[in-house]
Protein backbone atom coordinates (compact mmCIF):
# COMPACT_ATOMS: atom_id res chain seq x y z
CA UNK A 1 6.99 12.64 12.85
CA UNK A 2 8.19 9.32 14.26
CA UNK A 3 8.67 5.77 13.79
CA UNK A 4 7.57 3.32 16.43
CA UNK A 5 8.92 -0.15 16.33
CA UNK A 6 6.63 -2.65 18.72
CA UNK A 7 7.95 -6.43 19.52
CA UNK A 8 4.46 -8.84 19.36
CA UNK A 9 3.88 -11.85 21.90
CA UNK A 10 5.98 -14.32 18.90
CA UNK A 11 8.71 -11.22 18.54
CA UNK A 12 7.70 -10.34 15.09
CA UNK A 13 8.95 -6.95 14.86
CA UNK A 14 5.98 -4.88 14.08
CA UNK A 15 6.55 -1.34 12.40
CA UNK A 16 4.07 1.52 12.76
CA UNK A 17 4.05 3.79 9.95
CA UNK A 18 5.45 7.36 10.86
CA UNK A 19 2.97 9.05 13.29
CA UNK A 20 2.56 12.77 12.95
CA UNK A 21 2.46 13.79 16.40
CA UNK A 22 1.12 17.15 15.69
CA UNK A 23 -2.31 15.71 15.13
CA UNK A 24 -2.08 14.19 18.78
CA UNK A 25 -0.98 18.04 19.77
CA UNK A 26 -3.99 19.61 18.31
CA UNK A 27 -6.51 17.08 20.68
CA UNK A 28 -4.45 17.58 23.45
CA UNK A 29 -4.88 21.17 23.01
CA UNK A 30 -8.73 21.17 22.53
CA UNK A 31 -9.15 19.55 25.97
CA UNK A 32 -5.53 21.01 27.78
CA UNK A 33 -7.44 22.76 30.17
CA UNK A 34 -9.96 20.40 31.26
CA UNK A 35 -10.29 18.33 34.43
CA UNK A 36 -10.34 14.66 33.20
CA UNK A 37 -9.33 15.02 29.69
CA UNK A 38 -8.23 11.99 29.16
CA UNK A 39 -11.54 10.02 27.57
CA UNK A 40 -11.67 12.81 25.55
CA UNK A 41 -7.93 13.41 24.18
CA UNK A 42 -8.15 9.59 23.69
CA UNK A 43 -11.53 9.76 21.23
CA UNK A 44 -10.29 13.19 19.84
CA UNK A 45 -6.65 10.72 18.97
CA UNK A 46 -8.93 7.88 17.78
CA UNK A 47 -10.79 10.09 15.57
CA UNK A 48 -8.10 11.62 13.87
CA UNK A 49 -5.96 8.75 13.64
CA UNK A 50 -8.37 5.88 13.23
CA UNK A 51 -6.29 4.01 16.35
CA UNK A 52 -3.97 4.89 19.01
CA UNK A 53 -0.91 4.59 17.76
CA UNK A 54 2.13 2.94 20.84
CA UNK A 55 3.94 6.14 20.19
CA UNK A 56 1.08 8.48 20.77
CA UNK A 57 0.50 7.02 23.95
CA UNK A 58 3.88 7.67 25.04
CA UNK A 59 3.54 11.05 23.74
CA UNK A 60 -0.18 11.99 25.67
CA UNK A 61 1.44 10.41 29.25
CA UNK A 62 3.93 12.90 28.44
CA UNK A 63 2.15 15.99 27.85
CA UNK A 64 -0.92 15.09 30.15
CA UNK A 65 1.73 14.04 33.03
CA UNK A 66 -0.07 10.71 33.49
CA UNK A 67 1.57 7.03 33.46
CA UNK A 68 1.61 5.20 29.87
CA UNK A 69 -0.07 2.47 32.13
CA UNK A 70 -2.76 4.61 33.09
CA UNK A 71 -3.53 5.12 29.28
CA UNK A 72 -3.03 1.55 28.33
CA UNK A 73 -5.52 0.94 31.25
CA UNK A 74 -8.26 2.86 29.47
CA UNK A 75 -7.47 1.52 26.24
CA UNK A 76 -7.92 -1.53 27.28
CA UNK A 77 -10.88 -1.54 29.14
CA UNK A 78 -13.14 0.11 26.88
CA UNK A 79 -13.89 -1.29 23.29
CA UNK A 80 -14.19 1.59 21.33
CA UNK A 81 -10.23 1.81 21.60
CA UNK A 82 -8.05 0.36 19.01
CA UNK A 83 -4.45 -0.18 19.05
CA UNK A 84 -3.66 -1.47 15.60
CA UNK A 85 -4.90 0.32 12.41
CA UNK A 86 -8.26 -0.40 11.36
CA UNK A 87 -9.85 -0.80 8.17
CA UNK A 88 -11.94 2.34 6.00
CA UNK A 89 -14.58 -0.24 6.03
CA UNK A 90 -15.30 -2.21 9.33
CA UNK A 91 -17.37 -5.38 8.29
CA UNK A 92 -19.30 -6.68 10.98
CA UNK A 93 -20.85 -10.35 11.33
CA UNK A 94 -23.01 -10.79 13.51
CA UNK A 95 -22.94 -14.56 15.29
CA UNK A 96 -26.13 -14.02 17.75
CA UNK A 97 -28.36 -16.98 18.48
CA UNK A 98 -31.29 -15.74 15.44
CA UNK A 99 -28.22 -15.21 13.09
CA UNK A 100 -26.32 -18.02 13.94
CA UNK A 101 -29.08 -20.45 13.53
CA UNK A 102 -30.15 -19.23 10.00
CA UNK A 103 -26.56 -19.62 9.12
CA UNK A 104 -23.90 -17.05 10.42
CA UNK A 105 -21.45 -19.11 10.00
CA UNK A 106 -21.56 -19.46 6.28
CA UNK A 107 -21.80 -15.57 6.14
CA UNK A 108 -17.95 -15.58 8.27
CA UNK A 109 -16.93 -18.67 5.94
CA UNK A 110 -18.20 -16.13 2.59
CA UNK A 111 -16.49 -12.95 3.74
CA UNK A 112 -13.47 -14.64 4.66
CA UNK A 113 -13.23 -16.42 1.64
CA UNK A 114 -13.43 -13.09 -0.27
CA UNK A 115 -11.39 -10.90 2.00
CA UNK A 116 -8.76 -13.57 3.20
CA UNK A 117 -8.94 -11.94 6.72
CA UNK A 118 -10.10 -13.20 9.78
CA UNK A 119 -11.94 -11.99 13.68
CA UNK A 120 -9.91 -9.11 14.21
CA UNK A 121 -8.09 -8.66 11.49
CA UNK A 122 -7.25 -6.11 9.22
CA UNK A 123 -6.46 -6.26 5.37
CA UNK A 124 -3.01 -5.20 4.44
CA UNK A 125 -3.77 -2.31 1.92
CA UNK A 126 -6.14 -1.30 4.78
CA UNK A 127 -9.46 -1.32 3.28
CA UNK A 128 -11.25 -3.78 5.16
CA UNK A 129 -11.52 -4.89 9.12
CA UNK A 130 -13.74 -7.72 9.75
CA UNK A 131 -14.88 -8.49 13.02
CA UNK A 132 -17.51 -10.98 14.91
CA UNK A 133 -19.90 -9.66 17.15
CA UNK A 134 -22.26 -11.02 19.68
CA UNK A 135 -25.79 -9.38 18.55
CA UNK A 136 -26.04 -6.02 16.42
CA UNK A 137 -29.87 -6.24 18.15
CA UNK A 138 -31.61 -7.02 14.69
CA UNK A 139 -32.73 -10.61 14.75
CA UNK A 140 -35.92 -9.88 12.77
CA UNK A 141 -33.27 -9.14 10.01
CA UNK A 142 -31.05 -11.79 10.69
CA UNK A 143 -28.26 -13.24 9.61
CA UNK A 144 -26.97 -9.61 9.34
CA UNK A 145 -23.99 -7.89 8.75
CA UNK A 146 -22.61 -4.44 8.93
CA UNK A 147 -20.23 -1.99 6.87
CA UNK A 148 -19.58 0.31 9.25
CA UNK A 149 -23.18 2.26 9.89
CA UNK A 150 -24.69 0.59 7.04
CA UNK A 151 -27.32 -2.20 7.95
CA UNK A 152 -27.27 -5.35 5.49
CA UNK A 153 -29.85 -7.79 6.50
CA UNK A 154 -31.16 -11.24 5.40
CA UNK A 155 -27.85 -11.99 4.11
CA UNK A 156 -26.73 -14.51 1.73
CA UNK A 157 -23.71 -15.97 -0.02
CA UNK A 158 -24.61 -13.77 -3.10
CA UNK A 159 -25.02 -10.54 -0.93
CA UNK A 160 -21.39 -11.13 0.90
CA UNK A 161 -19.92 -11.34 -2.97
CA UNK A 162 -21.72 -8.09 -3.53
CA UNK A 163 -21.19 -6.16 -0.62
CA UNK A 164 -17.08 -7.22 -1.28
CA UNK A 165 -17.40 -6.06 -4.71
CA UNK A 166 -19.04 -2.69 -3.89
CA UNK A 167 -16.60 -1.85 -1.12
CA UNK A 168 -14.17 -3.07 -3.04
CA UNK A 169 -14.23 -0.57 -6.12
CA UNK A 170 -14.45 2.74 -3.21
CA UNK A 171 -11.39 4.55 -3.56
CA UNK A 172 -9.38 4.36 -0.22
């Protein structure tokens, strides 16, 4: 296990929890032998972490012989990568043009009022992440919002206070 310590742009010092690095040995395993493993150590890391962790990428340019850059340049590029820990439950708004118009923005202005966290953001004990997305391709159901794979449409002030309240009592 380690400890990585990461400076942000305003040099907050940012501590990530200890990182078992076995886990990250056990993808890297799977896929050892394979030509072009990254994608798939990466997703295999992201599984079983729920994020990249800074010190796991450090750890797979090691083993894999690539550059950290390299990594960072996938993580980057493609969405499904996170480098922060995410919520258990990923609350999705979405802020297309149906949704937006019959009134997205006082579904954001309801969750965030409930779970004090903003786009991109992630609550401290870790149970929610609440992001803003361009169309979850349901208009017929909009304004809608997601918990992860579950589908909540026609939403209202009363259903964001609800869905909160649900999620809220889940054990973590």
């Amino acid at each position: 296990m380690t400890e990585a310590v990461a400076v942000t742009e305003n040099q907050e010092i940012e501590v990530e929890a200890e990182v078992d690095l076995s886990i990250a040995d056990k993808v890297i395993e799977r896929y050892k032998d394979i030509p072009g493993n990254l994608m798939p150590v990466l997703q295999g890391i992201q599984d079983d972490y729920g994020y990249v962790p800074r010190v796991v990428v450090d750890y797979v340019a090691e083993r894999l012989n690539v550059y950290p850059s390299q990594i960072y340049g996938v993580l980057t590029f493609y969405a499904q990568f996170h480098l922060k820990p995410r919520g258990k439950y990923i609350i999705r708004v979405c802020m297309g043009t149906a949704c937006h118009v019959l009134g997205a923005e006082r579904i954001r202005e309801s969750f965030y009022d409930r779970i004090k966290i903003g786009h991109g953001e992630t609550s401290g004990d870790r149970r929610f992440t609440f992001e803003l997305v361009a169309c979850l391709g349901a208009c017929g159901m909009a304004p809608l919002a997601m918990v992860n794979d579950e589908t909540y449409g026609k939403m209202t002030v009363q259903k964001v206070e609800e869905i909160v309240k649900e999620y809220s009592a889940l054990p973590l």
